[in-house]
N, C-alpha and C. Protein backbone atom coordinates (compact mmCIF):
# COMPACT_ATOMS: atom_id res chain seq x y z
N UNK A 1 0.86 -1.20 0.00
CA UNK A 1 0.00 0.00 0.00
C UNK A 1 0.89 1.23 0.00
N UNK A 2 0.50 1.96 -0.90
CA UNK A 2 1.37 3.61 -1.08
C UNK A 2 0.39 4.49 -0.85
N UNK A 3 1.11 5.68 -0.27
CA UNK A 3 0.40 6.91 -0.67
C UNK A 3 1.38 8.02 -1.17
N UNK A 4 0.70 8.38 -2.64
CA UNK A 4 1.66 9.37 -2.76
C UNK A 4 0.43 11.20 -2.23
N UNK A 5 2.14 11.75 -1.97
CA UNK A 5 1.99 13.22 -1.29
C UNK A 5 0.65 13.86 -1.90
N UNK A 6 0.77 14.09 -3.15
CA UNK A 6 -0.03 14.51 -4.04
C UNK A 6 -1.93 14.32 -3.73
N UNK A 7 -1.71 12.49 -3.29
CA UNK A 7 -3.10 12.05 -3.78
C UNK A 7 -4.10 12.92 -2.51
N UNK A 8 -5.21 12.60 -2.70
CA UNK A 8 -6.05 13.38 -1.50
C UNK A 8 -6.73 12.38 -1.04
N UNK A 9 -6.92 11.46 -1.34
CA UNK A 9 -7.16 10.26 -0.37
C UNK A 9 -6.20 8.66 -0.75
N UNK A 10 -6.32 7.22 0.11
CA UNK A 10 -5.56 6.33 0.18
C UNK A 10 -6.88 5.07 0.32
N UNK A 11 -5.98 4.43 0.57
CA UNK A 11 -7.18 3.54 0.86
C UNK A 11 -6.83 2.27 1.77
N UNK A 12 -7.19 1.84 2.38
CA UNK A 12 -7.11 0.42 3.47
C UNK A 12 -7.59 -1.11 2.72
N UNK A 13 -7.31 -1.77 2.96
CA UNK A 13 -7.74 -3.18 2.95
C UNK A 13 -9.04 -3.48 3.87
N UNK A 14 -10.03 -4.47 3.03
CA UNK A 14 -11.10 -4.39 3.75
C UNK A 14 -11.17 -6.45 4.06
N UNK A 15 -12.04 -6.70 5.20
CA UNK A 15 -11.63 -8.27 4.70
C UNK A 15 -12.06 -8.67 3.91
N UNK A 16 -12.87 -8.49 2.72
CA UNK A 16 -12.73 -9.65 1.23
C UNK A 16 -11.75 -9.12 0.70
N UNK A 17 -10.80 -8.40 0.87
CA UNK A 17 -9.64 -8.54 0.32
C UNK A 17 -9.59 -6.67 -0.60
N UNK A 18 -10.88 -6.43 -0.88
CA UNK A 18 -10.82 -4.71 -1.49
C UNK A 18 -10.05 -3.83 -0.47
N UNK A 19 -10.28 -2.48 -0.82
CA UNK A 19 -9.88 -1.97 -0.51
C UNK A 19 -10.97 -1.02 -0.37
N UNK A 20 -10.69 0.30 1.04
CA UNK A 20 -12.07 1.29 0.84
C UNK A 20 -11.29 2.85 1.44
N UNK A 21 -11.80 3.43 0.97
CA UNK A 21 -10.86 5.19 1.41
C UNK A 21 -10.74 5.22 2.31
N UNK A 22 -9.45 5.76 3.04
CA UNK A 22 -9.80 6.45 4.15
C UNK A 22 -9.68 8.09 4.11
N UNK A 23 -10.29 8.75 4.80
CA UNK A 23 -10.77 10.27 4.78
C UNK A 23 -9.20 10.89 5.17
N UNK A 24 -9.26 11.88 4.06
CA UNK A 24 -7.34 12.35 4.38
C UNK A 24 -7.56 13.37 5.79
N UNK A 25 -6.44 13.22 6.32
CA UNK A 25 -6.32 14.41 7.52
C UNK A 25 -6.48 15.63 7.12
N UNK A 26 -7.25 16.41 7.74
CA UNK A 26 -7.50 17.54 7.13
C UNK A 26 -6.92 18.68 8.72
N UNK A 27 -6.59 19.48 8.44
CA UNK A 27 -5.83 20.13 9.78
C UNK A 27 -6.83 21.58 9.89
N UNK A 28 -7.91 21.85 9.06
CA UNK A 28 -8.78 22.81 9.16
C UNK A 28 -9.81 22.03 10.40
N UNK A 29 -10.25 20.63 9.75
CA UNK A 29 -11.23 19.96 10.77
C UNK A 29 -10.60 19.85 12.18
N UNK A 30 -9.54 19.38 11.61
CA UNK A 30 -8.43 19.02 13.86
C UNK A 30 -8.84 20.41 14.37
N UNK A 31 -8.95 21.88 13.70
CA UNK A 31 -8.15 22.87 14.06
C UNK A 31 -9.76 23.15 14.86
N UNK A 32 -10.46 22.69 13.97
CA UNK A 32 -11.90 23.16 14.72
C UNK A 32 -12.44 22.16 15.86
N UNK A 33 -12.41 20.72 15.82
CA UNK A 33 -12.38 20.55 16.89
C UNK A 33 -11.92 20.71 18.36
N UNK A 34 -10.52 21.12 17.89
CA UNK A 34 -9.83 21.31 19.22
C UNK A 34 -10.25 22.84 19.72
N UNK A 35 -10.46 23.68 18.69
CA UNK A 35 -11.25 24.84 19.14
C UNK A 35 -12.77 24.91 19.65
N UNK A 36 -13.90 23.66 19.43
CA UNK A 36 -14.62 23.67 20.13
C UNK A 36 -14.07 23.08 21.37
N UNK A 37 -13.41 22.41 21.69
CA UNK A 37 -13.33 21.87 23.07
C UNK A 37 -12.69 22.59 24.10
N UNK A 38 -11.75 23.46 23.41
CA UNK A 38 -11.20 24.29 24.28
C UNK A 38 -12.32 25.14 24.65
N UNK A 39 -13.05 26.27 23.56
CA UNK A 39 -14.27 26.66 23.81
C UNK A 39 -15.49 26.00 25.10
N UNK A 40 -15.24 24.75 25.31
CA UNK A 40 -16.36 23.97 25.96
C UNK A 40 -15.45 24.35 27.22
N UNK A 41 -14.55 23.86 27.62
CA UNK A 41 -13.74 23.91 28.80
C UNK A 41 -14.03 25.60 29.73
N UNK A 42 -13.27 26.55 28.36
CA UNK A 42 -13.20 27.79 29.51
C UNK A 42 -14.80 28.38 29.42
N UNK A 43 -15.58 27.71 28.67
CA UNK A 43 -16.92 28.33 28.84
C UNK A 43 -17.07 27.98 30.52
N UNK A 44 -17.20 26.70 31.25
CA UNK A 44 -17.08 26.49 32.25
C UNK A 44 -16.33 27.13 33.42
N UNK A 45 -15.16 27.40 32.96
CA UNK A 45 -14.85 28.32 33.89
C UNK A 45 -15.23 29.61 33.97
N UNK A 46 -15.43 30.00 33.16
CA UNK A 46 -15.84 31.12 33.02
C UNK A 46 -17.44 31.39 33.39
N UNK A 47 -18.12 30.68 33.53
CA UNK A 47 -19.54 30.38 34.59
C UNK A 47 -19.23 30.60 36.27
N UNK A 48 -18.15 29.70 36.41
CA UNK A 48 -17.47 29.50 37.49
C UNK A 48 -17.53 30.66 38.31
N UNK A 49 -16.94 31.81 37.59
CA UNK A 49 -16.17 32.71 37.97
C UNK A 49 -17.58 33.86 37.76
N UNK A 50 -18.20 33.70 37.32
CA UNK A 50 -19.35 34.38 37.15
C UNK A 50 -19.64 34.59 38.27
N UNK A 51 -20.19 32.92 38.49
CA UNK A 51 -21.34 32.80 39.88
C UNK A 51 -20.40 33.39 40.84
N UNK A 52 -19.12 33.10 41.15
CA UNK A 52 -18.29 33.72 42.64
C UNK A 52 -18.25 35.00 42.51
N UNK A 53 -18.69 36.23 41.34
CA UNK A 53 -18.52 37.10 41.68
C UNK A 53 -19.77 37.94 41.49
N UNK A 54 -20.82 37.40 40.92
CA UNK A 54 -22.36 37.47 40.65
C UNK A 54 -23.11 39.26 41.46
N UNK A 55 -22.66 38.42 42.99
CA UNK A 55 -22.85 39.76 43.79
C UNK A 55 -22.47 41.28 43.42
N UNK A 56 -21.35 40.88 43.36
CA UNK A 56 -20.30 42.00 43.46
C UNK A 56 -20.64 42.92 42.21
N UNK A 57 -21.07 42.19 40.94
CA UNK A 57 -21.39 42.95 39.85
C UNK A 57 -22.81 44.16 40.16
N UNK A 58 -22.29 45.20 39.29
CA UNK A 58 -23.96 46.14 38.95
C UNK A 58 -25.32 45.58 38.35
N UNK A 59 -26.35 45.66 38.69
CA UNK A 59 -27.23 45.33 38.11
C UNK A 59 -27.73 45.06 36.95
N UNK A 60 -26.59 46.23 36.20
CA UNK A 60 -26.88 46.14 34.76
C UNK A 60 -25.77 44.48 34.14
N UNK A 61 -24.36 44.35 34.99
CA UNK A 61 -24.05 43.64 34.44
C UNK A 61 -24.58 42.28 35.08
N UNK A 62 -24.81 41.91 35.97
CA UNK A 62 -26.03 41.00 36.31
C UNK A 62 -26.77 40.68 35.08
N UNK A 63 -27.87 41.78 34.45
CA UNK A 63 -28.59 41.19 33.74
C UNK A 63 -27.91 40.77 32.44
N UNK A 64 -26.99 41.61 32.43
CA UNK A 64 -26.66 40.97 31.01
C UNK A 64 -25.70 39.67 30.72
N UNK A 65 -25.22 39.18 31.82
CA UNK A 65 -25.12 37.87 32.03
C UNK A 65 -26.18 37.05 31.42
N UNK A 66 -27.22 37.63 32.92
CA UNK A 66 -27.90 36.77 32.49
C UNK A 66 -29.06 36.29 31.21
N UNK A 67 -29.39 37.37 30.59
CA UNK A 67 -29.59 37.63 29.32
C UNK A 67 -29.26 36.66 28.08
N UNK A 68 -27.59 36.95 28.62
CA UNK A 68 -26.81 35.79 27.64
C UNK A 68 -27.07 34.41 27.97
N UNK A 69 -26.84 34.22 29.08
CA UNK A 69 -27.29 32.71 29.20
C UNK A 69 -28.18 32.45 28.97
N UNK A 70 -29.42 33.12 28.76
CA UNK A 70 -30.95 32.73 28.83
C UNK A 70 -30.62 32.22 27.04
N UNK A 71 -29.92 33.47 26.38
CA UNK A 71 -30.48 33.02 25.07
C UNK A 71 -29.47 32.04 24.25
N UNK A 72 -28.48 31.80 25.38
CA UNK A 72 -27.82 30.39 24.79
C UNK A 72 -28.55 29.10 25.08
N UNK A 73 -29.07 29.56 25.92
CA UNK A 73 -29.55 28.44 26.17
C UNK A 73 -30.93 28.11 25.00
N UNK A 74 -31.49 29.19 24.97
CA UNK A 74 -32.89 28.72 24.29
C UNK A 74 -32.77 28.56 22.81
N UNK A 75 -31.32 29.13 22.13
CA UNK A 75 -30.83 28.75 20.49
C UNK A 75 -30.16 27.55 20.82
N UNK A 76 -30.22 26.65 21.70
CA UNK A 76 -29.57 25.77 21.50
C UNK A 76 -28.02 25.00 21.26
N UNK A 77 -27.39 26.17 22.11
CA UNK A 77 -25.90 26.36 21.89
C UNK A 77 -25.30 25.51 21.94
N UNK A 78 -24.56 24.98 21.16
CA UNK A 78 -23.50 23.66 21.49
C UNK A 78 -22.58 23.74 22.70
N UNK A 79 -22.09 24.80 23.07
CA UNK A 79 -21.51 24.58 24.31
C UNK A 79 -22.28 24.38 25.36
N UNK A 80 -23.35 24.24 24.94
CA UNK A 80 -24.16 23.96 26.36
C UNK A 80 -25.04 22.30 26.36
N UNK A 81 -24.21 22.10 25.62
CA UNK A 81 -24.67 20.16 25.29
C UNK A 81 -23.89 19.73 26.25
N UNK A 82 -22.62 19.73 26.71
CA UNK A 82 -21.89 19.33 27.32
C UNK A 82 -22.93 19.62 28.77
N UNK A 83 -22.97 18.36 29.61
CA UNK A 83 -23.63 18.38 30.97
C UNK A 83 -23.25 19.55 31.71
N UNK A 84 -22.24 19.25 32.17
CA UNK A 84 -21.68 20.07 33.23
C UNK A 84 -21.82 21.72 32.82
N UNK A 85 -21.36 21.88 31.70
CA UNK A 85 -22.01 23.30 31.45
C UNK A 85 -23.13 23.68 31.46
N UNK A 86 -23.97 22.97 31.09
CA UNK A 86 -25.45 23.54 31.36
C UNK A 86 -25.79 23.90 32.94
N UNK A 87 -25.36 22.47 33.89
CA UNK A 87 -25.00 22.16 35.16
C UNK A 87 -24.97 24.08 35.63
N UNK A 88 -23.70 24.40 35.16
CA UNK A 88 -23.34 25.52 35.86
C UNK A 88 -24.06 26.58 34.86
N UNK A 89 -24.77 26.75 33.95
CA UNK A 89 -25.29 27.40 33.84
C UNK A 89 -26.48 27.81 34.69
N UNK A 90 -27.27 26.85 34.61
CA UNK A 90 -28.42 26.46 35.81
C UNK A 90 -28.68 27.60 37.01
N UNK A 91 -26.71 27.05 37.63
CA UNK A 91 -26.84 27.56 38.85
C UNK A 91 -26.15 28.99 39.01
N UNK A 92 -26.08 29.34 37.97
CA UNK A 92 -25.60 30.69 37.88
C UNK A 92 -26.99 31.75 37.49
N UNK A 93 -28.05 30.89 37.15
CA UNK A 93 -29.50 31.35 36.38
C UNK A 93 -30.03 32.12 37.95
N UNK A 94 -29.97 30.83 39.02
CA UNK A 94 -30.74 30.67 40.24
C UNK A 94 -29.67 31.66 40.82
N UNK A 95 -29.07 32.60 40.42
CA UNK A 95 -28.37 33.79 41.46
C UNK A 95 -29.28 35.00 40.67
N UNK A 96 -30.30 35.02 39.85
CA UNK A 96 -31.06 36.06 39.75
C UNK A 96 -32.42 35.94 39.25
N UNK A 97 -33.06 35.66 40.34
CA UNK A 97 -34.55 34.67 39.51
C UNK A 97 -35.50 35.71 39.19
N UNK A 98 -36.26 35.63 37.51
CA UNK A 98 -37.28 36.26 37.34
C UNK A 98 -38.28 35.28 36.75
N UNK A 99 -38.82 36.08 36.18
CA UNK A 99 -40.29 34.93 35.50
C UNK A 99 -39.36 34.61 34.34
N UNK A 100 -38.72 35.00 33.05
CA UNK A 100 -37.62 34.75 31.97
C UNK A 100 -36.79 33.63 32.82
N UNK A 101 -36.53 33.70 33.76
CA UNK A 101 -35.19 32.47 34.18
C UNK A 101 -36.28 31.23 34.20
N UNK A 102 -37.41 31.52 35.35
CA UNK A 102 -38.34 30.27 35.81
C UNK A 102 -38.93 29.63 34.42
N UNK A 103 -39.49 30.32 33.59
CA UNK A 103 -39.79 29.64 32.13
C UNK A 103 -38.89 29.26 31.42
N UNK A 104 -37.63 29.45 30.86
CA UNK A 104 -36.73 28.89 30.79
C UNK A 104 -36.15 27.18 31.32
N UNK A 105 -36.28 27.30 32.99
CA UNK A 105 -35.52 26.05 33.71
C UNK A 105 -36.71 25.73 33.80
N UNK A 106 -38.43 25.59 33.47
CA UNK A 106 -38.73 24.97 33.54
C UNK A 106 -39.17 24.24 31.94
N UNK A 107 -38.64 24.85 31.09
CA UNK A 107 -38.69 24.42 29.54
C UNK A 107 -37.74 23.29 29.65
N UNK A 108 -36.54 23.35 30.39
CA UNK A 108 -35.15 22.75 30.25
C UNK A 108 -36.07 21.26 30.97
N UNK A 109 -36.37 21.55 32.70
CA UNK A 109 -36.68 20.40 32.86
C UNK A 109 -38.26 19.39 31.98
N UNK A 110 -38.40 19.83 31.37
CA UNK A 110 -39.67 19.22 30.63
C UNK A 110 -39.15 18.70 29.26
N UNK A 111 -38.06 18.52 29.04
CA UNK A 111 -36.76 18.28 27.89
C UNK A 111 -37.22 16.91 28.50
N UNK A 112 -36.86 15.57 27.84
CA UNK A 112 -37.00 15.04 28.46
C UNK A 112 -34.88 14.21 28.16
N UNK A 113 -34.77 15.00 27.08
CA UNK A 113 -33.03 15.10 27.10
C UNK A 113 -31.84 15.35 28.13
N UNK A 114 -32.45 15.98 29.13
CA UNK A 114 -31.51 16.04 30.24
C UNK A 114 -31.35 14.87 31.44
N UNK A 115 -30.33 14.76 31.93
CA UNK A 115 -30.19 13.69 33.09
C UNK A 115 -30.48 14.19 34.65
N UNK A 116 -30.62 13.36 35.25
CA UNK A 116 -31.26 13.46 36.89
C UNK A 116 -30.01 14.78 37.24
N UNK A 117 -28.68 14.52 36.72
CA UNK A 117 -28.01 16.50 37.77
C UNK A 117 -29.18 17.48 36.73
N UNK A 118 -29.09 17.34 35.96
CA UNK A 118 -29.76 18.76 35.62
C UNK A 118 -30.77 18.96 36.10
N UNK A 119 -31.66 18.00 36.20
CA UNK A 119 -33.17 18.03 36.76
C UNK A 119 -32.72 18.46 38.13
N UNK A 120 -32.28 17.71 39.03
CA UNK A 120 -32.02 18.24 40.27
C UNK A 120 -31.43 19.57 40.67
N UNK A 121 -30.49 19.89 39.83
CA UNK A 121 -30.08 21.42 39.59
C UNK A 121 -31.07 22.44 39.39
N UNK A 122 -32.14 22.23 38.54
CA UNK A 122 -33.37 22.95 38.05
C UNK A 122 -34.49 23.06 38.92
N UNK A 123 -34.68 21.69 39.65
CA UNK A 123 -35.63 21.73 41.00
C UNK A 123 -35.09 22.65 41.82
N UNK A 124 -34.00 22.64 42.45
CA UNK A 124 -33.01 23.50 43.70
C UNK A 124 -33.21 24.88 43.12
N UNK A 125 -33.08 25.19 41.74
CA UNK A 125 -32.68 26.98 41.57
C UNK A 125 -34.37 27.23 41.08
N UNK A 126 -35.37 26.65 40.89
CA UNK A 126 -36.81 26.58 40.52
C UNK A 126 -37.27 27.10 42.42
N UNK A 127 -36.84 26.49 43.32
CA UNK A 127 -36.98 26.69 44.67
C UNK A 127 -36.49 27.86 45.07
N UNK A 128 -35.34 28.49 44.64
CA UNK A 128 -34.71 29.53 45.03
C UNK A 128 -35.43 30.37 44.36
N UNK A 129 -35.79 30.22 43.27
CA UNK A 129 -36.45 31.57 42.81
C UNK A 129 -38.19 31.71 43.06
N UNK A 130 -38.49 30.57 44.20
CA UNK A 130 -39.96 30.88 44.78
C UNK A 130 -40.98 30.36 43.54
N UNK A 131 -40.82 29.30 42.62
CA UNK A 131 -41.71 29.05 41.58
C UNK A 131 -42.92 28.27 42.53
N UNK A 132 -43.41 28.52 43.31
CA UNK A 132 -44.55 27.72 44.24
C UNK A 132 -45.40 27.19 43.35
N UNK A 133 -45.97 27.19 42.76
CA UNK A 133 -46.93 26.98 41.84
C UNK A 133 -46.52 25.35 41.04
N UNK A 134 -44.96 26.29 40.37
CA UNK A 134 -44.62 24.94 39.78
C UNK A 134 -44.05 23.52 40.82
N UNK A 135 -43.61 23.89 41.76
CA UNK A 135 -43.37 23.40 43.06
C UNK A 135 -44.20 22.42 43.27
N UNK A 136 -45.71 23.20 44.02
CA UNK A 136 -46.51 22.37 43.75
C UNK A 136 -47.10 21.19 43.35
N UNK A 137 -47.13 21.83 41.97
CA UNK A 137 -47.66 20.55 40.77
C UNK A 137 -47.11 19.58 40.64
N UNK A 138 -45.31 19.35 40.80
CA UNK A 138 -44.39 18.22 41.03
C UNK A 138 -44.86 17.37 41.98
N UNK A 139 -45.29 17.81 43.02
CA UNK A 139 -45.58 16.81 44.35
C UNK A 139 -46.30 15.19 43.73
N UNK A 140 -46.93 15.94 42.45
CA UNK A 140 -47.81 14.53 41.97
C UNK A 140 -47.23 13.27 41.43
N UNK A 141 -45.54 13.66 40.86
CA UNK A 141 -44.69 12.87 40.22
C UNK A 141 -43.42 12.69 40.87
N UNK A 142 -43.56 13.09 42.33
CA UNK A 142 -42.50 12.76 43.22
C UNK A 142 -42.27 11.24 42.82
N UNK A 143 -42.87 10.26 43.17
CA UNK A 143 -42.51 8.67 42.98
C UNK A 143 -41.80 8.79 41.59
N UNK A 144 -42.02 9.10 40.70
CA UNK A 144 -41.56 9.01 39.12
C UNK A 144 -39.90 9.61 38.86
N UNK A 145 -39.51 10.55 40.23
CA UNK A 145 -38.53 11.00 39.90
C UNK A 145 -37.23 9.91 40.74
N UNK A 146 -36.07 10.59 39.70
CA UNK A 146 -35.02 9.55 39.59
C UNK A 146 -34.58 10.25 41.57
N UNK A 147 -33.56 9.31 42.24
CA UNK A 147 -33.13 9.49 43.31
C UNK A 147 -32.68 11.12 43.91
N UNK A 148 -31.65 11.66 42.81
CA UNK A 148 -31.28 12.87 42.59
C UNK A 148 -32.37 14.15 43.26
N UNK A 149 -33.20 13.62 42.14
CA UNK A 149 -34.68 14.54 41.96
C UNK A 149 -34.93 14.71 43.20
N UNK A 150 -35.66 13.39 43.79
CA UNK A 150 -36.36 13.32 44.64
C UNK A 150 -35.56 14.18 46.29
N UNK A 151 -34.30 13.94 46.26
CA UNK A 151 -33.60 14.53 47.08
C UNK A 151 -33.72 15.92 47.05
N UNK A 152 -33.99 16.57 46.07
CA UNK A 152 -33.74 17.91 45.70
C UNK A 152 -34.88 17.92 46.04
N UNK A 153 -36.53 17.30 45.54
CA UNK A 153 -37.59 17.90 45.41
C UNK A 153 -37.89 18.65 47.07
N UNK A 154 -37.18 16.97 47.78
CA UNK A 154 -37.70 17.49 49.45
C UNK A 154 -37.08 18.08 49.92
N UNK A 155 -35.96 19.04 49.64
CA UNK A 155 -35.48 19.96 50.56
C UNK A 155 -36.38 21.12 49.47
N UNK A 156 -36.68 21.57 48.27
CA UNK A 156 -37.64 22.76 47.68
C UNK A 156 -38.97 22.30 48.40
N UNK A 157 -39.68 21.04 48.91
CA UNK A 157 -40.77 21.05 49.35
C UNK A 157 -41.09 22.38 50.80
N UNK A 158 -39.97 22.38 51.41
CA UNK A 158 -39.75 23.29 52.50
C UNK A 158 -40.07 24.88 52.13
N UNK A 159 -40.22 25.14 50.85
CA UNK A 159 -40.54 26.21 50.16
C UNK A 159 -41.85 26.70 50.25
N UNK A 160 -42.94 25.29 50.32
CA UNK A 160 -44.69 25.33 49.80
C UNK A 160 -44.53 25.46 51.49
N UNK A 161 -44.28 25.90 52.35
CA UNK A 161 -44.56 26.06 53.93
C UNK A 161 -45.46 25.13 54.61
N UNK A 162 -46.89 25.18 54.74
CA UNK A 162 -47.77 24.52 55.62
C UNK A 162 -47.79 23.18 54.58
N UNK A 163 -48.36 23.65 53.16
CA UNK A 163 -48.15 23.10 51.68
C UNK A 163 -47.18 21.38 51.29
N UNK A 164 -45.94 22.40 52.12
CA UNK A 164 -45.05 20.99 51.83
C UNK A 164 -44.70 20.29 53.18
N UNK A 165 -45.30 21.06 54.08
CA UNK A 165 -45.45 20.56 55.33
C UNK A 165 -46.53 19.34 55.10
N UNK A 166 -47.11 19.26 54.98
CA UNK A 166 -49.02 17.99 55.39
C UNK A 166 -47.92 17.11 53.89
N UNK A 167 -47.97 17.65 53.06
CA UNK A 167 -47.13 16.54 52.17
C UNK A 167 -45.95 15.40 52.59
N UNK A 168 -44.83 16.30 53.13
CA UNK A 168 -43.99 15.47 54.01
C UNK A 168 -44.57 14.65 54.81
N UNK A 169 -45.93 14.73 55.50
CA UNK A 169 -46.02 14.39 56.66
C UNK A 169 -46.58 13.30 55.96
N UNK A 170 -47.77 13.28 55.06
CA UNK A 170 -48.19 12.19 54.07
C UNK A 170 -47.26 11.17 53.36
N UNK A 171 -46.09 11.45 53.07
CA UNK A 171 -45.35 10.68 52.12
C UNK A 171 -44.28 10.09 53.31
N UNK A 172 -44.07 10.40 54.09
CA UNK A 172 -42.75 10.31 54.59
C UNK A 172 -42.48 8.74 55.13
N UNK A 173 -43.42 7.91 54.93
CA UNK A 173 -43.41 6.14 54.76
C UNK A 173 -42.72 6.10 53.76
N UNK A 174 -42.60 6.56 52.62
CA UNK A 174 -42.04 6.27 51.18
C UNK A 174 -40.36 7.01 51.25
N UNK A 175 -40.09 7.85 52.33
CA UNK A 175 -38.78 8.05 52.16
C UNK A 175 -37.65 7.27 52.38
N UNK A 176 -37.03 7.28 51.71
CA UNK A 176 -35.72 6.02 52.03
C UNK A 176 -34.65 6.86 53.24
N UNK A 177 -34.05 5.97 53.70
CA UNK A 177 -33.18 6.42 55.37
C UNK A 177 -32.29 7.48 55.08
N UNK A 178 -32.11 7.63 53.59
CA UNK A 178 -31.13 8.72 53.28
C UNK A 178 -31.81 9.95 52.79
N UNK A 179 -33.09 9.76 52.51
CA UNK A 179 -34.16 10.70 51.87
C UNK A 179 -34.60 11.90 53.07
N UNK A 180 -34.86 10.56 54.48
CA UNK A 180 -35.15 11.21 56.13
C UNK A 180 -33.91 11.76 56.38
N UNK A 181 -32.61 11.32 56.10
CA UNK A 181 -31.78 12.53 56.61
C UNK A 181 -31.81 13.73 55.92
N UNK A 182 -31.96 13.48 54.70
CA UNK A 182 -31.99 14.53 53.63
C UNK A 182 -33.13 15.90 54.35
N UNK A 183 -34.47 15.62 54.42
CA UNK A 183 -35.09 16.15 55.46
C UNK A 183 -34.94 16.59 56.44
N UNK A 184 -34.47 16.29 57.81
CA UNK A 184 -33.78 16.41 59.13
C UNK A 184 -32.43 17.68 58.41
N UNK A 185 -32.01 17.52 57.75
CA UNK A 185 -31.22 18.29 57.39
C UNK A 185 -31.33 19.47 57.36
N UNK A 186 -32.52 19.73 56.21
CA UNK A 186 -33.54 21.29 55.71
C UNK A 186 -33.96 21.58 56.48
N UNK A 187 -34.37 20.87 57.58
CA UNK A 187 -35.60 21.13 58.73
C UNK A 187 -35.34 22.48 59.34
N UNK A 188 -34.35 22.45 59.93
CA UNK A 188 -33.80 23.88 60.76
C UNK A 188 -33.30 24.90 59.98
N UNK A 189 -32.35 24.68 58.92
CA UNK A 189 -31.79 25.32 58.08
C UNK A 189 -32.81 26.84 57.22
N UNK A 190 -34.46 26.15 56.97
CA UNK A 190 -35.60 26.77 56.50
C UNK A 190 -35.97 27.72 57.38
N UNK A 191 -35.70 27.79 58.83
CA UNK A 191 -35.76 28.42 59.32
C UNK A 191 -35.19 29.66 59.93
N UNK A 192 -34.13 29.50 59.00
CA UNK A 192 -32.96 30.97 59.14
C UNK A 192 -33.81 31.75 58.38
N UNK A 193 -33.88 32.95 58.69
CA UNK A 193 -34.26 34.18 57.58
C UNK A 193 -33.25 34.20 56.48
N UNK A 194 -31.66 33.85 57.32
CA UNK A 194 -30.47 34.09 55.58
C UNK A 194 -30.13 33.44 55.46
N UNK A 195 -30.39 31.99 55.45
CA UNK A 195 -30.48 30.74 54.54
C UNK A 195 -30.90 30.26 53.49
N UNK A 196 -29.56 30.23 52.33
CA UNK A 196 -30.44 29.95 51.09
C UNK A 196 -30.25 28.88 50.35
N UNK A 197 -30.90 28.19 49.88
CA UNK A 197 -30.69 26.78 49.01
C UNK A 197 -29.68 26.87 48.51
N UNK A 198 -28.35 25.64 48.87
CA UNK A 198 -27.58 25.82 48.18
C UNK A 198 -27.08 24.99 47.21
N UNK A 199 -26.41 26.00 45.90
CA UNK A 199 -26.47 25.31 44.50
C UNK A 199 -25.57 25.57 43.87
């Protein structure tokens, strides 16, 4: 088997004995993959560094954070396929909750494309930003949700007050021994005035 310099493709041996192309290296394609991935990486940090300094920013740049994330997220951005980035997108959403963030994370969790962190990420910052309503309505598909979920749902149940109070008190045969600590946990914590879900 040869390849000369010139040709633009070669070819391999196949087992009946042919032969079939193989696709020449192309250093435009390497050049772009390795530029999305690098892209994927410091997008993450760069969330990172968002959320730790979130506070500290003006209002105006607050929103326009968050702005951006809203509408990467809703065109469908490839850097935000990658889990973990969405992950920290999420929780960078839940450091400024409006009705635009809550419709959003709750578009995301009704995907049925995402895995139990995101869902659980989306329950926790859905809680922080007071979605009671949608809160609520979950209580009916508590059993249906994956372990994750369900962990998350019952510390946001602490949110619906009297609400997720008579609920706990109803379900709490069905909690598993790690579900009741999970509970015992929130219990006091809900009761700080500056205690906030943390995500």
């Amino acid at each position: 088997l040869t390849c000369s310099p010139t040709s633009n493709r070669s070819s391999a041996p196949r087992r009946d004995g042919a032969s079939m192309p193989i696709r020449p290296f192309s250093p435009s394609y390497a050049a772009d993959q390795c530029s999305s991935r690098v892209e994927q990486l410091l997008f993450a940090s760069v969330l990172m560094v968002a959320k730790q300094v979130f506070a500290e920013l003006s209002e105006a740049g607050q929103a326009t954070i968050i702005d951006r994330v809203l509408s990467m997220i809703r065109s469908g951005s490839h850097v935000l396929r990658v889990e973990l980035n969405l992950a920290y997108a999420i929780r960078l959403l839940a450091c400024r909750p409006s009705a635009s963030v809550q419709e959003t994370l709750v578009a995301l969790y009704n995907s049925p494309a995402h895995t139990p962190l995101v869902r659980r990420d989306i329950i926790l910052a859905l809680a922080r930003s007071k979605a009671w309503p949608w809160l609520s309505d979950r209580r009916a598909s508590f059993r249906a949700m994956s372990r994750a979920e369900r962990r998350a749902f019952i510390i946001a149940s602490f949110m619906l007050k009297e609400e997720g109070r008579h609920w706990r008190h109803r379900i709490a045969d069905e909690f598993s021994p790690f579900e009741k600590l999970v509970r015992d946990w929130a219990a006091p914590r809900m009761n700080r005035p500056d205690w906030v879900i943390p995500l």
